[in-house]
C-alpha atoms as a PDB file:
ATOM      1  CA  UNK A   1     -21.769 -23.905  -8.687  1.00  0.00           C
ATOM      2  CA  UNK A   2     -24.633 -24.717 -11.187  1.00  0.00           C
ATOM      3  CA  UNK A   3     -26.509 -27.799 -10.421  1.00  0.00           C
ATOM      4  CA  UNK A   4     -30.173 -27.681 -11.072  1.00  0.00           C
ATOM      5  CA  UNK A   5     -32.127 -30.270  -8.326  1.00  0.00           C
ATOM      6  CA  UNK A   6     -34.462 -32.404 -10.193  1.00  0.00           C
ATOM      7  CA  UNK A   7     -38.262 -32.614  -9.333  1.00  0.00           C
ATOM      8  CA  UNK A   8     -37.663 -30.152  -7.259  1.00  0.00           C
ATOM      9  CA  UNK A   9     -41.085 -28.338  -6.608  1.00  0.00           C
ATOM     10  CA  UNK A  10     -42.488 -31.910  -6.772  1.00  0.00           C
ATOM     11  CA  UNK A  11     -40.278 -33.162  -3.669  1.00  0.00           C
ATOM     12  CA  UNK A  12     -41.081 -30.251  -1.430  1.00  0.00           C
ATOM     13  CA  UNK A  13     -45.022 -30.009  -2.149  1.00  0.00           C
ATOM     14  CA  UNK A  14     -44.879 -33.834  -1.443  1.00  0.00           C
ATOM     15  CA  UNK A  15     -43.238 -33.704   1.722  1.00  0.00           C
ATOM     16  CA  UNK A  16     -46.517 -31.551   3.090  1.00  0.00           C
ATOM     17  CA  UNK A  17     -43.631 -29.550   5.448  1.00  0.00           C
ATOM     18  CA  UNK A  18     -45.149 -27.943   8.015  1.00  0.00           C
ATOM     19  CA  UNK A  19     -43.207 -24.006   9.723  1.00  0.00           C
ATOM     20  CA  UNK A  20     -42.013 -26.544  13.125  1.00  0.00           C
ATOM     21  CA  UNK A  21     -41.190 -29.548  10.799  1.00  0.00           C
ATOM     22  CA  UNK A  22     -38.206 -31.675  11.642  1.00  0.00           C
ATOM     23  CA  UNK A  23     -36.527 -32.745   8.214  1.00  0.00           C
ATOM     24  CA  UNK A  24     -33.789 -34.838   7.220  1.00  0.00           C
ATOM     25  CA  UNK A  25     -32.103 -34.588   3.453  1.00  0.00           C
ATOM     26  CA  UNK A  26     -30.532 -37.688   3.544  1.00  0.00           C
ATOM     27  CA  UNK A  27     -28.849 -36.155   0.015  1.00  0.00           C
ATOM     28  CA  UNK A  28     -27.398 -32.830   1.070  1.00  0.00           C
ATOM     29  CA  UNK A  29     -25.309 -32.542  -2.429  1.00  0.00           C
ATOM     30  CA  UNK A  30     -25.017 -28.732  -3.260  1.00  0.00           C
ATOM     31  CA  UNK A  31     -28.186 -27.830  -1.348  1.00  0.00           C
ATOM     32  CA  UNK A  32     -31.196 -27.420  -4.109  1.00  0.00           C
ATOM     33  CA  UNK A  33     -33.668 -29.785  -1.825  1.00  0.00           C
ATOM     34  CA  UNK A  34     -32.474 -28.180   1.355  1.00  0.00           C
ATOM     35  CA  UNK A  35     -32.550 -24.368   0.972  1.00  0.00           C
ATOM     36  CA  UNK A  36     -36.359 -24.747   0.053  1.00  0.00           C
ATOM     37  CA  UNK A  37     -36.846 -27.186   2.639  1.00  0.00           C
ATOM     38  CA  UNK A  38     -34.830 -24.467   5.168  1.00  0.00           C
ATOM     39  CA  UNK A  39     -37.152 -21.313   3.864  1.00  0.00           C
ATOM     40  CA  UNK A  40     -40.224 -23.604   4.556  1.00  0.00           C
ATOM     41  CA  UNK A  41     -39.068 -24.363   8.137  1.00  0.00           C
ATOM     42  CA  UNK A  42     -38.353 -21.534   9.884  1.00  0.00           C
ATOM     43  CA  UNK A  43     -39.435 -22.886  12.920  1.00  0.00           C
ATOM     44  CA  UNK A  44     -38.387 -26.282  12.776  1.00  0.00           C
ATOM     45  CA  UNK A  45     -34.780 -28.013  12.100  1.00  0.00           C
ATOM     46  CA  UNK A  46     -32.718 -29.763   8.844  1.00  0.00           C
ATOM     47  CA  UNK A  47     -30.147 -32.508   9.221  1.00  0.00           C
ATOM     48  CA  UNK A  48     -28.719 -32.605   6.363  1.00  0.00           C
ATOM     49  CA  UNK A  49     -25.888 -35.691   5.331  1.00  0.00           C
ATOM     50  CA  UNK A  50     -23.434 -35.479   2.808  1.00  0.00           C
ATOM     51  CA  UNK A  51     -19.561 -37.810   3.016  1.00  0.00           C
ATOM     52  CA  UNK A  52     -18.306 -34.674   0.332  1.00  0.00           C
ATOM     53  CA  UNK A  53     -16.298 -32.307   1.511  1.00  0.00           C
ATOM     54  CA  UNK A  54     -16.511 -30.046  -1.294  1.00  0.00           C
ATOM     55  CA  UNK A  55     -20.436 -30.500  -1.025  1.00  0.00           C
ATOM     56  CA  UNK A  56     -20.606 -29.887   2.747  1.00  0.00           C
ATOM     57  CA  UNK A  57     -18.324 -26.587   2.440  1.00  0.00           C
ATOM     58  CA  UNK A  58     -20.849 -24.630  -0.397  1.00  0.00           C
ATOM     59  CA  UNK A  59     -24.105 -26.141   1.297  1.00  0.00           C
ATOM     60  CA  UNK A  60     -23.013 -25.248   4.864  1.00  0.00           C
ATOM     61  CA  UNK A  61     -22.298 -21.665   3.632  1.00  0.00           C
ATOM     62  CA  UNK A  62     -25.579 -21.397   1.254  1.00  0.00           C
ATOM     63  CA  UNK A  63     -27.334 -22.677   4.180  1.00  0.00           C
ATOM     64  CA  UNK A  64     -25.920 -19.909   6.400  1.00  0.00           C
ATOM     65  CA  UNK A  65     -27.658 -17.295   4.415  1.00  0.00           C
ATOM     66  CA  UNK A  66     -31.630 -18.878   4.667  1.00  0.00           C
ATOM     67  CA  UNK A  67     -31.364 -19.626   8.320  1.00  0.00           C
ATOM     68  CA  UNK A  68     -29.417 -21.193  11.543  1.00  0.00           C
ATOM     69  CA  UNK A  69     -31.715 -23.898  12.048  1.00  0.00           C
ATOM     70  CA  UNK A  70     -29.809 -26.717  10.515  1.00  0.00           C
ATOM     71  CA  UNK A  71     -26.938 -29.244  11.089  1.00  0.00           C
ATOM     72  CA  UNK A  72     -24.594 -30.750   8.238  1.00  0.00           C
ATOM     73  CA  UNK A  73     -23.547 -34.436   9.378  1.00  0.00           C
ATOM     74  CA  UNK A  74     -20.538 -35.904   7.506  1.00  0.00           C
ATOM     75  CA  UNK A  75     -21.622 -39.247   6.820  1.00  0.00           C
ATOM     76  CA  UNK A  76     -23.114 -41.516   4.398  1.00  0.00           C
ATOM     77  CA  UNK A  77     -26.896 -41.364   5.152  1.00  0.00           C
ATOM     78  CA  UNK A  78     -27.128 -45.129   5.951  1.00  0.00           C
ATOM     79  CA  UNK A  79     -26.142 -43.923   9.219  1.00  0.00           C
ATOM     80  CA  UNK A  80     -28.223 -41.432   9.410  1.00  0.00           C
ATOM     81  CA  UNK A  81     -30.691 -43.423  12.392  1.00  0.00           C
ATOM     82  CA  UNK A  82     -27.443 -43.952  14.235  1.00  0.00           C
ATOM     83  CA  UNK A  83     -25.876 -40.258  14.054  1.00  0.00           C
ATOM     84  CA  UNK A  84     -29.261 -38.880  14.526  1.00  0.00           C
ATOM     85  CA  UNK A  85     -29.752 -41.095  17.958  1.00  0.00           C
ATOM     86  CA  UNK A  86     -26.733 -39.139  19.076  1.00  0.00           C
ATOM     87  CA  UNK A  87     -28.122 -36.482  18.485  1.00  0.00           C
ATOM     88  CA  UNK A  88     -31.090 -37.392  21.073  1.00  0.00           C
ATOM     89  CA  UNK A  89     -33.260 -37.004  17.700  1.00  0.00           C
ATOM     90  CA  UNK A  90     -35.783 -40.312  17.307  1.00  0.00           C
ATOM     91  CA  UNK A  91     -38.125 -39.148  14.988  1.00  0.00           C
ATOM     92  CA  UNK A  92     -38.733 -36.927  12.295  1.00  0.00           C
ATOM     93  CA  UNK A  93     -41.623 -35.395  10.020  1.00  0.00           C
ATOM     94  CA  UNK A  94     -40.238 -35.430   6.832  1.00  0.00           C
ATOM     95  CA  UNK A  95     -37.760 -37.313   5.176  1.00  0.00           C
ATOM     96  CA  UNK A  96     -36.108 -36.822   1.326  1.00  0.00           C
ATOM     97  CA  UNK A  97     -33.653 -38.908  -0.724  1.00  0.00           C
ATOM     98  CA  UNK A  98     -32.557 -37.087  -4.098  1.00  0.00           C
ATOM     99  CA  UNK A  99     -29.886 -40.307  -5.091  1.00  0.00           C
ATOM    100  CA  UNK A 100     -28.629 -38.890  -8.187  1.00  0.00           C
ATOM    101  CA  UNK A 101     -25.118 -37.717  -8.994  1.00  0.00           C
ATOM    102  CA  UNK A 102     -25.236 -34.030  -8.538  1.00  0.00           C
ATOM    103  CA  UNK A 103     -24.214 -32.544 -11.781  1.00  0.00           C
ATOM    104  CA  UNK A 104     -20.752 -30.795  -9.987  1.00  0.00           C
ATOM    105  CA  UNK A 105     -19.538 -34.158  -9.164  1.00  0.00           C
ATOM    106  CA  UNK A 106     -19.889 -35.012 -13.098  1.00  0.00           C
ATOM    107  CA  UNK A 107     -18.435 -32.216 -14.384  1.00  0.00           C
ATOM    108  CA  UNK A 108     -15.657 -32.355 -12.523  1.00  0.00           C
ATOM    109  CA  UNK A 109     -13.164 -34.337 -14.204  1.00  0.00           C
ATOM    110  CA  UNK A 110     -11.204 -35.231 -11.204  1.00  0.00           C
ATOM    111  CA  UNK A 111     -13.816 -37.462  -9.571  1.00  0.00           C
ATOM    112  CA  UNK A 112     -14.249 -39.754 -13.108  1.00  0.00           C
ATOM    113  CA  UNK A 113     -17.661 -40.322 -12.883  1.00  0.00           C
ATOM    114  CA  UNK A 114     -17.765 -38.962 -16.533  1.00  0.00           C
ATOM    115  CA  UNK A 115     -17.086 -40.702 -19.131  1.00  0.00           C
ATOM    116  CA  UNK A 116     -16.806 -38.004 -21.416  1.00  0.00           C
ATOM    117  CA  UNK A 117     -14.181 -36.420 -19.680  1.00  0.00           C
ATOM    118  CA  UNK A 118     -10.420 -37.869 -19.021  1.00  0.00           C
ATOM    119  CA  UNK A 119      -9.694 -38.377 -15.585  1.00  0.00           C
ATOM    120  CA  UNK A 120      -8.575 -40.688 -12.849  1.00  0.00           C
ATOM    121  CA  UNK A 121     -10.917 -43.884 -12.287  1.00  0.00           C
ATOM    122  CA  UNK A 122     -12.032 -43.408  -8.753  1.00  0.00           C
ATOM    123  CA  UNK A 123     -15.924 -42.839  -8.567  1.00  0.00           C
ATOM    124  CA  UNK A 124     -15.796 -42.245  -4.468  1.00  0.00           C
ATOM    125  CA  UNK A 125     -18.603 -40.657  -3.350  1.00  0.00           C
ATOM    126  CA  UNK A 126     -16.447 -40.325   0.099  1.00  0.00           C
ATOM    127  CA  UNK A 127     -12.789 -40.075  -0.275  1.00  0.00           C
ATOM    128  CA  UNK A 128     -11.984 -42.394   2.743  1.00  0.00           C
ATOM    129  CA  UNK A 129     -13.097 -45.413   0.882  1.00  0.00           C
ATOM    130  CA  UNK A 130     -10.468 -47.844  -0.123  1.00  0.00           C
ATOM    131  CA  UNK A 131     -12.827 -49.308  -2.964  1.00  0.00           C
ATOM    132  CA  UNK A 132     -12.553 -47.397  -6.404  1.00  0.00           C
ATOM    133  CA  UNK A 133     -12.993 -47.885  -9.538  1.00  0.00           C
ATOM    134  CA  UNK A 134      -9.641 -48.813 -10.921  1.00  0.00           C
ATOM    135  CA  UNK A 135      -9.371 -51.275  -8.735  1.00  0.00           C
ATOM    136  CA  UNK A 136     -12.224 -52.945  -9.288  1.00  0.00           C
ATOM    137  CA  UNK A 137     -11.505 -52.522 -12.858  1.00  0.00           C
ATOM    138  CA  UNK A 138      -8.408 -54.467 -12.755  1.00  0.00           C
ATOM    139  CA  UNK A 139      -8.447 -56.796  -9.894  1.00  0.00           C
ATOM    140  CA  UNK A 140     -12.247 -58.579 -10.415  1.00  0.00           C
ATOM    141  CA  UNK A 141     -12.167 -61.576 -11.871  1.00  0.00           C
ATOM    142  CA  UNK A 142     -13.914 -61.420 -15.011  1.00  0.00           C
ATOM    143  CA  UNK A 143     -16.956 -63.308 -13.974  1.00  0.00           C
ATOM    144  CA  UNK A 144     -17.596 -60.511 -10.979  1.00  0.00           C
ATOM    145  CA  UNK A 145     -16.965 -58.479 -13.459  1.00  0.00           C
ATOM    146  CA  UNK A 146     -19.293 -59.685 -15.947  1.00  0.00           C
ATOM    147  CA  UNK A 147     -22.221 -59.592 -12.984  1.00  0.00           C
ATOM    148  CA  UNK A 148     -21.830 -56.462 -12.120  1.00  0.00           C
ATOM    149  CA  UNK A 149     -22.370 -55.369 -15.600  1.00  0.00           C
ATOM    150  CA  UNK A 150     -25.349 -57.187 -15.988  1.00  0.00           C
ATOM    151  CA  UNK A 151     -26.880 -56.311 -12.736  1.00  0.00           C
ATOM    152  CA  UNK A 152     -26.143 -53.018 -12.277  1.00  0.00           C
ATOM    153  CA  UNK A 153     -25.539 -52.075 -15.539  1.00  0.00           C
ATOM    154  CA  UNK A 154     -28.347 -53.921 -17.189  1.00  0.00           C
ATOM    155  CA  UNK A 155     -25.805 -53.816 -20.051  1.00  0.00           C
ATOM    156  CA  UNK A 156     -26.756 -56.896 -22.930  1.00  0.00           C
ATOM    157  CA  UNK A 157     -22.827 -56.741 -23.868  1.00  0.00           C
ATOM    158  CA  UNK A 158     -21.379 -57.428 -19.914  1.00  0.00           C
ATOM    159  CA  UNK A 159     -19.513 -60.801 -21.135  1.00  0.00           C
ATOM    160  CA  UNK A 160     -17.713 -59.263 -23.720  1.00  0.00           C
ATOM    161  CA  UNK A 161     -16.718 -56.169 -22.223  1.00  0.00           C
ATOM    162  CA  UNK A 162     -15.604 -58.032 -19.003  1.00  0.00           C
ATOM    163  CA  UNK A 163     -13.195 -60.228 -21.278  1.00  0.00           C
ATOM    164  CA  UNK A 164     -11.940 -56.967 -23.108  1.00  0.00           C
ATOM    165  CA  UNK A 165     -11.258 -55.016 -19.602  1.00  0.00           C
ATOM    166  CA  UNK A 166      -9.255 -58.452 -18.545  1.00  0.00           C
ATOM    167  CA  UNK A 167      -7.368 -58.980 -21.914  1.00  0.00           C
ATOM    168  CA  UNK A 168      -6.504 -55.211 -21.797  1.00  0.00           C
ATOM    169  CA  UNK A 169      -5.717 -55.377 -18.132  1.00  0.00           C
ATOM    170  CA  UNK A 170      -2.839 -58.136 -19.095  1.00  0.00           C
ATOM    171  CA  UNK A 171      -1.058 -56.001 -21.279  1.00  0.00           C
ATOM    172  CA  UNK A 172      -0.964 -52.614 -19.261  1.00  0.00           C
ATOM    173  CA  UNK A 173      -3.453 -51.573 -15.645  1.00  0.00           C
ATOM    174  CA  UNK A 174      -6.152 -49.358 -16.963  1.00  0.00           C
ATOM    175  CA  UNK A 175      -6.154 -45.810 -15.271  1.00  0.00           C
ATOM    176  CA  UNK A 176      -8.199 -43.253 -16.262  1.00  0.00           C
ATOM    177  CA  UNK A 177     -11.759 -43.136 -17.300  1.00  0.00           C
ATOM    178  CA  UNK A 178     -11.359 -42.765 -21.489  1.00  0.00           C
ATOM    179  CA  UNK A 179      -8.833 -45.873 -21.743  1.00  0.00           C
ATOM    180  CA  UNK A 180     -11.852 -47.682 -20.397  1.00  0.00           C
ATOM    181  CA  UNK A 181     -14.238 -46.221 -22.373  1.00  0.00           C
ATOM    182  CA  UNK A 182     -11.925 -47.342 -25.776  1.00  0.00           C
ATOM    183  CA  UNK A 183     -12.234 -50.570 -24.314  1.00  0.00           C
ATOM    184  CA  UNK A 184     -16.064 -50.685 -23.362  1.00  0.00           C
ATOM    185  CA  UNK A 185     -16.872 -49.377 -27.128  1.00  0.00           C
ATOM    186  CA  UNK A 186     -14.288 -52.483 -28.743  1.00  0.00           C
ATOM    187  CA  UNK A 187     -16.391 -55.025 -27.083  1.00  0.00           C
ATOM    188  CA  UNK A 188     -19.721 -53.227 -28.445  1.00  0.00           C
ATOM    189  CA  UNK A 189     -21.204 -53.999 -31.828  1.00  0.00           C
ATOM    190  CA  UNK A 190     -21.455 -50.715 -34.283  1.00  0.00           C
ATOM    191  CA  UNK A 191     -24.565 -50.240 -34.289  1.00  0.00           C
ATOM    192  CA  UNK A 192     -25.473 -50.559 -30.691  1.00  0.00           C
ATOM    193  CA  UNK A 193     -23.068 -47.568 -30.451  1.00  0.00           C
ATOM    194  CA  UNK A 194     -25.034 -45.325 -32.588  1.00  0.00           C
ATOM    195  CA  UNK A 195     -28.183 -45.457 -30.293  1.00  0.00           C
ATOM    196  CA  UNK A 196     -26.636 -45.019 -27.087  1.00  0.00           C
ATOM    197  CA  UNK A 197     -23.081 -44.019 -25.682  1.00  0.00           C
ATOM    198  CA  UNK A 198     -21.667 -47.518 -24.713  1.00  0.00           C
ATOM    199  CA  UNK A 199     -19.773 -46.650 -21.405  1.00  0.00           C
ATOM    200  CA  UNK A 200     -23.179 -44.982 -19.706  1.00  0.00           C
ATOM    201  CA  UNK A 201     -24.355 -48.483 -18.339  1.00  0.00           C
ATOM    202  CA  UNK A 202     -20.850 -49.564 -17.188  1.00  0.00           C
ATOM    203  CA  UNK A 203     -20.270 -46.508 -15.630  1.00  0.00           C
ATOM    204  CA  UNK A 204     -23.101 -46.435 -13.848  1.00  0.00           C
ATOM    205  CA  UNK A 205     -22.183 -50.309 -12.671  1.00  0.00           C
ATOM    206  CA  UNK A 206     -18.930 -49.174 -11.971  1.00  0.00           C
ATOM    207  CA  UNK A 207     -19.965 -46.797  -9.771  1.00  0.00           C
ATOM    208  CA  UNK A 208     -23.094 -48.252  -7.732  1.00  0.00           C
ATOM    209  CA  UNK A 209     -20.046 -51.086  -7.053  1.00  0.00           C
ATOM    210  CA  UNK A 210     -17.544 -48.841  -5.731  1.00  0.00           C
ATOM    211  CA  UNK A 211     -20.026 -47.148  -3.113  1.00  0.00           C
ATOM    212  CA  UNK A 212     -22.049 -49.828  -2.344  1.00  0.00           C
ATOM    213  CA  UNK A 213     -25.472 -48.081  -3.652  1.00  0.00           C
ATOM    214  CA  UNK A 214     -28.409 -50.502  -3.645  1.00  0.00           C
ATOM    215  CA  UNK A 215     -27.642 -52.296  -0.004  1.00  0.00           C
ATOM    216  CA  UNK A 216     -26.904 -49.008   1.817  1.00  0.00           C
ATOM    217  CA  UNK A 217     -30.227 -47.887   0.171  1.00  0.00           C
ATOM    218  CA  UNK A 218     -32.388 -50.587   1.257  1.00  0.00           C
ATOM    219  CA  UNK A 219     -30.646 -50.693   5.124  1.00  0.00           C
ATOM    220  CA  UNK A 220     -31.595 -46.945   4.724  1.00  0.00           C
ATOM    221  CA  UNK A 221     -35.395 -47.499   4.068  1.00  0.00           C
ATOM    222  CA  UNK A 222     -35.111 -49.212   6.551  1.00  0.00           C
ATOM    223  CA  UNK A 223     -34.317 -47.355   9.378  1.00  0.00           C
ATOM    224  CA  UNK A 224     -35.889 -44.437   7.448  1.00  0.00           C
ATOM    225  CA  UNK A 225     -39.583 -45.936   8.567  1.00  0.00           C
ATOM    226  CA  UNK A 226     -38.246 -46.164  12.044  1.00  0.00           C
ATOM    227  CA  UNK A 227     -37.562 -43.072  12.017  1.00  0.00           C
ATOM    228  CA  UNK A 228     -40.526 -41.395  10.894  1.00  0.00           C
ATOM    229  CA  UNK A 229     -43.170 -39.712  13.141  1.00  0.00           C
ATOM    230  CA  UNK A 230     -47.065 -40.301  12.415  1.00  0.00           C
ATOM    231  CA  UNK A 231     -48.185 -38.033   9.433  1.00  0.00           C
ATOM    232  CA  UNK A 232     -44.695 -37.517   8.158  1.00  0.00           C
ATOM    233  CA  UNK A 233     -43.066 -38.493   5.126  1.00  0.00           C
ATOM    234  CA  UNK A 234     -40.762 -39.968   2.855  1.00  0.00           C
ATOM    235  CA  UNK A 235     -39.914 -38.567  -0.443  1.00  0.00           C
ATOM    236  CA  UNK A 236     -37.512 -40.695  -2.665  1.00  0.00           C
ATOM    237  CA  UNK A 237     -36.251 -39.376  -6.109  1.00  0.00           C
ATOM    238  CA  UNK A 238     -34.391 -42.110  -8.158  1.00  0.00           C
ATOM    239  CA  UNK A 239     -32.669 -42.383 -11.474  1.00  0.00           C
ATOM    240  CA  UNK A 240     -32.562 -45.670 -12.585  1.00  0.00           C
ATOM    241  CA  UNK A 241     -34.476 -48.574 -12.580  1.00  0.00           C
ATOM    242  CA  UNK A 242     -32.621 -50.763 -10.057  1.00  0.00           C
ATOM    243  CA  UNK A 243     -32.864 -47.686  -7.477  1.00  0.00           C
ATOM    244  CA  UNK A 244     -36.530 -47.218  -8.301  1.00  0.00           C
ATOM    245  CA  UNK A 245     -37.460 -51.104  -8.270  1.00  0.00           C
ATOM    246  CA  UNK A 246     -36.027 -51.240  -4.766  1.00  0.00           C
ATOM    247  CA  UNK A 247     -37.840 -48.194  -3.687  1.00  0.00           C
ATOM    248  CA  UNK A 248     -41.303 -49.363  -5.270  1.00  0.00           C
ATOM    249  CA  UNK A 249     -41.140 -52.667  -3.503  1.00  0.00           C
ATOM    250  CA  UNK A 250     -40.317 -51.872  -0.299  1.00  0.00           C
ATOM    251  CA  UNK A 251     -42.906 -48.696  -0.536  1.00  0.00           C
ATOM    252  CA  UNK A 252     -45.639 -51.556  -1.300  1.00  0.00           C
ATOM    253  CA  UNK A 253     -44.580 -53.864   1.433  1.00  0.00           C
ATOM    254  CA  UNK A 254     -45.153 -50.867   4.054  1.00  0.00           C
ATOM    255  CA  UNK A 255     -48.893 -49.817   2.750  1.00  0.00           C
ATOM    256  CA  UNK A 256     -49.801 -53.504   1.813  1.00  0.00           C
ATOM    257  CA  UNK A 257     -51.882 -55.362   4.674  1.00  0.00           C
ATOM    258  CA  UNK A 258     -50.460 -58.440   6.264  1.00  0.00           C
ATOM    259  CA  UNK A 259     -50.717 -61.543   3.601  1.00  0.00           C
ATOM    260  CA  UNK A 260     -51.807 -63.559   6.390  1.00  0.00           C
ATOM    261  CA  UNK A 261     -54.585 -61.118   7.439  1.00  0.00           C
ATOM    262  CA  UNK A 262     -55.995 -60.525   3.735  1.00  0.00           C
ATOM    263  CA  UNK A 263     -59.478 -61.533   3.938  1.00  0.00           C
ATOM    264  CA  UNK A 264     -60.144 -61.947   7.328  1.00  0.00           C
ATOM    265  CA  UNK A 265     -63.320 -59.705   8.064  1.00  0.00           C
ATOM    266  CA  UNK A 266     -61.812 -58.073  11.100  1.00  0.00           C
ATOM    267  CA  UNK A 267     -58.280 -57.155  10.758  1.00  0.00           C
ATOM    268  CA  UNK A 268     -56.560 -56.651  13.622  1.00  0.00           C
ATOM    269  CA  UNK A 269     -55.358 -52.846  14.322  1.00  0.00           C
ATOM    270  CA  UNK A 270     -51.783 -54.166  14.468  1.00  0.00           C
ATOM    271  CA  UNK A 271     -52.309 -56.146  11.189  1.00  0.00           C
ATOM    272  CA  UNK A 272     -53.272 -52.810   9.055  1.00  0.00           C
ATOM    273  CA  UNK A 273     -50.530 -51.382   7.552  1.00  0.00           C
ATOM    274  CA  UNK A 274     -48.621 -48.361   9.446  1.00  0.00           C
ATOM    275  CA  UNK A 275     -47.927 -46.091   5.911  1.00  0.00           C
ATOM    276  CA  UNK A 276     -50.089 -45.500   3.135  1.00  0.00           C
ATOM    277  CA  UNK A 277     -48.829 -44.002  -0.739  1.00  0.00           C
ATOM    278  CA  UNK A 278     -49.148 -40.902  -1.320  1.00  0.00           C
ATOM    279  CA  UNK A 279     -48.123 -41.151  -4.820  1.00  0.00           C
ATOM    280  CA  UNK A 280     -50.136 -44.954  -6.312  1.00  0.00           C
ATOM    281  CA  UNK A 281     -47.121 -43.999  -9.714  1.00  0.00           C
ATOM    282  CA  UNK A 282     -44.266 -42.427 -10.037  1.00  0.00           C
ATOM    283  CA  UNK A 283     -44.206 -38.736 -10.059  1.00  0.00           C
ATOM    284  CA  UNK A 284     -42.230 -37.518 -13.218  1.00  0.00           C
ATOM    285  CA  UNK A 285     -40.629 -34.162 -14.749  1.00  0.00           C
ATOM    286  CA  UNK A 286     -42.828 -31.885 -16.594  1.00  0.00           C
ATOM    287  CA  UNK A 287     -42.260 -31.298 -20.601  1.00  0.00           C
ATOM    288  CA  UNK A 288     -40.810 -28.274 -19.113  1.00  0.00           C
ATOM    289  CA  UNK A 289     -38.330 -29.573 -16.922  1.00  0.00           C
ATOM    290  CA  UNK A 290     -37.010 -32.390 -19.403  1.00  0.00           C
ATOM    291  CA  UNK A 291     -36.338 -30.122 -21.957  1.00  0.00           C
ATOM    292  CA  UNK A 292     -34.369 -27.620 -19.191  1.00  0.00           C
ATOM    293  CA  UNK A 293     -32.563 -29.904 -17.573  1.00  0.00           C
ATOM    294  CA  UNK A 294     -31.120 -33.213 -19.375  1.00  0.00           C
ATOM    295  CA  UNK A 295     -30.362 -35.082 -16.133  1.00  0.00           C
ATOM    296  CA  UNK A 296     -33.895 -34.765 -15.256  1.00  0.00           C
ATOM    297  CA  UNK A 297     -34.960 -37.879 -18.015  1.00  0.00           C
ATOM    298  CA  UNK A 298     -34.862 -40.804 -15.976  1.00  0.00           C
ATOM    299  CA  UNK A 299     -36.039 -39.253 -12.948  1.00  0.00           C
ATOM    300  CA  UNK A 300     -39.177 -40.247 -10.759  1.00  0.00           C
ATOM    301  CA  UNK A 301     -40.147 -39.596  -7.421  1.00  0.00           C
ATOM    302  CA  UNK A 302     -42.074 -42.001  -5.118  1.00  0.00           C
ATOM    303  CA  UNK A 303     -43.689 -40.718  -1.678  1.00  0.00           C
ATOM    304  CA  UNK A 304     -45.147 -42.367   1.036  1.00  0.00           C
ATOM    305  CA  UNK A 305     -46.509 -41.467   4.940  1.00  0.00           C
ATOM    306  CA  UNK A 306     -47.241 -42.369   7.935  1.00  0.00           C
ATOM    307  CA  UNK A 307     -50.655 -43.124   9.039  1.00  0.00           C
ATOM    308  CA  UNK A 308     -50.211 -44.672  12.357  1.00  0.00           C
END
């Protein structure tokens, strides 16, 4: 199962893990982040939460082999606070969020994530949900469409390629993943093409759509700061600029000092922010990395703790 973790020894050396540390990898995926966190730890515990079953079944067993000190949850991490509660656990020292799609779900062509490779259009990052890709494909109307294009996408050509997927979608329901890409690249000028594949953006719409990606991330950073203990932190690894936006503003709004305090000459204790940045930019690959590992180009990691 080859799937290189990106920013790897940047994540873990950020996290400042301690041998009794009590971590959660909110992004289990095949276990790159965790079995370093797990050596690291020996005396301390990982939750680690995944909703894929092929995931859980090779990280459980890789897992197995570091240490016993550990607990897979099956569940999408924005109920991580909740499951964790049940657990009798209410705070933790370190907390990590790797949110890109590990390189096994891509490949396989099964999942159609890819758009290089034929396959189904489902994009479910947990098989339970009803939502996927083909039928958001062909049931949207074509201004939902067109928005989540634009927003999620960031894709200049969303109006056109909604009205192709709709006037396609007339004719004959679109299945698999390379009838839509024919019809993403009709909709895109020529040269446009040429710099960049055309389906990447849509794709990437498609699928933040289908498992709801940006709102269960902020509700997530959410309880995430809840859940932290004082002098623990959280590490957050993103891959595109929606993710990291979201990440970067709600990182500021933590370490920032009440608006309505600013300038007062004695702040009140309760007015001073509770976390601080540990990284004031983005942390990103080395020259060394990028040219290893392709996936790793868009990736940056952003780190904060918590002081009080």
């Amino acid at each position: 199962m080859m799937h290189e973790s990106v920013l790897l020894k940047e994540a873990i050396e950020n996290l400042n893990l301690k041998e009794d540390s009590r971590v959660v990898d909110m992004t289990l995926g095949f276990a790159g982040h965790s079995s370093q966190i797990l050596k690291k730890i020996k005396k301390g515990y990982l939750f680690a939460f995944d909703q894929d079953e092929e995931a859980i079944l090779y990280s459980t067993k890789k897992l197995a082999t570091i240490g016993n000190n550990f607990r897979v949850i099956d569940s999408n991490f924005v109920e991580a606070k909740k499951k964790l509660e049940e657990l009798g656990i209410t705070k933790v020292n370190a907390i990590l969020y790797d949110l890109g799609v590990s390189s096994p779900q891509l490949d396989r062509d099964y999942r159609g994530f890819s758009y290089h490779n034929d396959a189904p259009l489902d994009m479910r990052m947990d098989h339970d949900n009803e939502v996927t890709a083909k039928m958001i494909v062909n049931t949207y109307q074509e201004e939902d469409l067109k928005r989540i294009f634009k927003e999620y996408g960031e894709s200049k050509f969303s109006s056109s390629i909604a009205k192709n997927i709709v006037k396609h979608r007339k004719e004959k329901e679109i299945e698999t993943t390379l009838e839509l890409v024919e019809i993403i690249k009709e909709a895109v000028p020529m040269k446009e093409r040429l710099k960049k594949h055309p389906a990447k953006q849509i794709f990437q719409a498609l699928r933040i759509e289908v498992n709801d990606e940006l709102e269960v991330l902020k509700k997530s950073l959410a309880d995430s700061q809840e859940l932290l203990d004082v002098g623990g932190r959280i590490a957050v690894i993103t891959f595109h600029s929606l993710e990291d936006r979201i990440v970067k503003q709600y990182f500021r709004k933590l370490t920032e000092i009440d608006p309505l305090s600013k300038g007062m000459p004695n702040v009140p204790v309760e007015k001073l922010p509770r976390f601080a940045l540990v990284t004031k930019k983005a942390i990103l690959p080395s020259e060394e990395e990028l040219k290893n590992n392709n996936r790793a180009h868009s990736a940056k990691l952003r780190v904060i703790e918590r002081i009080r």
